[in-house]
Protein backbone atom coordinates (compact mmCIF):
# COMPACT_ATOMS: atom_id res chain seq x y z
CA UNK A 1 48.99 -73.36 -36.16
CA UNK A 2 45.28 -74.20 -35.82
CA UNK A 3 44.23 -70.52 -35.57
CA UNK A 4 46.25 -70.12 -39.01
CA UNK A 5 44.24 -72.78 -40.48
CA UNK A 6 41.37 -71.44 -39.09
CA UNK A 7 41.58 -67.69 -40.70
CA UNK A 8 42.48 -69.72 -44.25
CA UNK A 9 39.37 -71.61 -44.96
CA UNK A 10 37.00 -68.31 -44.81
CA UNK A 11 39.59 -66.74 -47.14
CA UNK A 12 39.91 -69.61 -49.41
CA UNK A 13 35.85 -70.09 -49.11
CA UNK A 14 35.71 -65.84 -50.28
CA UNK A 15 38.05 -66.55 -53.68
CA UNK A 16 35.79 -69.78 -54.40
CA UNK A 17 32.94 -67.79 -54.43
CA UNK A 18 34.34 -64.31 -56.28
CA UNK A 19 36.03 -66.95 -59.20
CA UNK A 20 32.37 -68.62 -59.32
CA UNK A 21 30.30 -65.57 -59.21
CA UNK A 22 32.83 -62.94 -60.72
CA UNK A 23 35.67 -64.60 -62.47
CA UNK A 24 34.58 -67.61 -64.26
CA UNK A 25 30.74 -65.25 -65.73
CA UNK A 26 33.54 -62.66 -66.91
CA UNK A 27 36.01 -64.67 -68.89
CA UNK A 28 33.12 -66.88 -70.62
CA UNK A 29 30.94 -63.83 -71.68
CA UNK A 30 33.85 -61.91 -73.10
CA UNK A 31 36.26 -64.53 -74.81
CA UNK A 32 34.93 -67.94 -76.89
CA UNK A 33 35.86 -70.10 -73.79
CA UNK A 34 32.79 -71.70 -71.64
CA UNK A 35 32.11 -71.08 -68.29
CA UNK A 36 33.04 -74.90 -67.91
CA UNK A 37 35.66 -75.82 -70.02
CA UNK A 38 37.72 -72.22 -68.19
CA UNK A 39 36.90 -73.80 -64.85
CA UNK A 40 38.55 -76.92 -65.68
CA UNK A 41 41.46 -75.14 -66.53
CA UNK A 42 41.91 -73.23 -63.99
CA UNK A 43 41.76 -76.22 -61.92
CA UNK A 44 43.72 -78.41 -64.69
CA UNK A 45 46.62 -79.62 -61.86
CA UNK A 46 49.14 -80.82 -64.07
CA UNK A 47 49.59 -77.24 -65.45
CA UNK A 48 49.54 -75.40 -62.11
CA UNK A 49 52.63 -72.51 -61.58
CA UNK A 50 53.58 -72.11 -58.14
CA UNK A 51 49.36 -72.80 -57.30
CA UNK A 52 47.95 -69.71 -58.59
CA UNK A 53 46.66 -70.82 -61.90
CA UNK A 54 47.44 -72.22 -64.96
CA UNK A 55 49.94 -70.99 -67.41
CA UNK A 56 48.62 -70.79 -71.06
CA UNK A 57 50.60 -69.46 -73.93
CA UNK A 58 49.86 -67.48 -77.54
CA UNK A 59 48.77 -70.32 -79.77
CA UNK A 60 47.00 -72.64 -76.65
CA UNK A 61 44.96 -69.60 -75.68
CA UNK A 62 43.81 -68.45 -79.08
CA UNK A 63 42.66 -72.63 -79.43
CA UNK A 64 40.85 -72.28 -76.44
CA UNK A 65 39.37 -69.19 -77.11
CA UNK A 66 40.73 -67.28 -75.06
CA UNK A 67 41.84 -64.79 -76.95
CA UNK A 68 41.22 -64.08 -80.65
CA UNK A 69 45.00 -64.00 -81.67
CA UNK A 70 48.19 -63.38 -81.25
CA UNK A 71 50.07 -59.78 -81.02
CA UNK A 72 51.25 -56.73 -79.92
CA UNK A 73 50.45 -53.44 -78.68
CA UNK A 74 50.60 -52.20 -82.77
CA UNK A 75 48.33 -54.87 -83.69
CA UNK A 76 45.75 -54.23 -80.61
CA UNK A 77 45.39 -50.80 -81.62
CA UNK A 78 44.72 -51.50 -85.13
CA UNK A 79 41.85 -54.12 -84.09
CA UNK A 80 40.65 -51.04 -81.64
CA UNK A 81 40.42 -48.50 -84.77
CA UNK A 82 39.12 -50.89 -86.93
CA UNK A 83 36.51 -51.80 -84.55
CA UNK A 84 35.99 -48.13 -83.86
CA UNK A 85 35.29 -47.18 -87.61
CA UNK A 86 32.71 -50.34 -87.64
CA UNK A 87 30.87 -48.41 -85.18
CA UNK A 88 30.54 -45.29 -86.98
C-alpha cells in the first residue's frame, strides 16, 4: 500500500499544478468568473460529485459567469453567426 501512496502524491502534485497554471488562467480569461472566486469553487466541498469537481447548473453558472446564458445547439449557432457578421 505505501508504494501506492507513494506514485499518488506526484500525480496529485502534476493536476495541482496544470489546474493552477492551465486550468484556473483559462476559465477566468474566457468566461466573467475570476481566477479566485473559480478556484473556490472548484474546491467548494459541500458541492463535490463523486470528488472530481463541482456540479453547477444553467442559471448558477450564467450568475457566476460562467457562461453567458442558457441554450442549445440552435441558439449557439445563432450567437456564432451573429458574432461572425460583427466581424465583417
Amino acid at each position: 500500500m505505501g508504494h501506492l501512496g507513494q506514485e499518488r502524491a506526484p500525480i496529485y502534485e502534476a493536476l495541482e499544478v496544470f489546474r493552477g497554471e492551465r486550468i484556473v488562467p483559462f476559465v477566468a480569461g474566457h468566461s466573467g468568473i475570476s481566477g479566485e472566486d473559480f478556484q473556490d469553487l472548484m474546491l467548494r466541498k459541500d458541492d463535490m460529485a463523486a470528488d472530481v469537481g463541482s456540479v453547477i447548473y444553467g442559471e448558477e453558472a450564467v450568475e457566476l459567469g460562467l457562461i453567458d446564458r442558457i441554450g442549445g445547439l440552435s441558439d449557439a449557432l445563432e450567437c456564432l453567426y451573429g458574432m461572425v457578421e460583427e466581424k465583417k
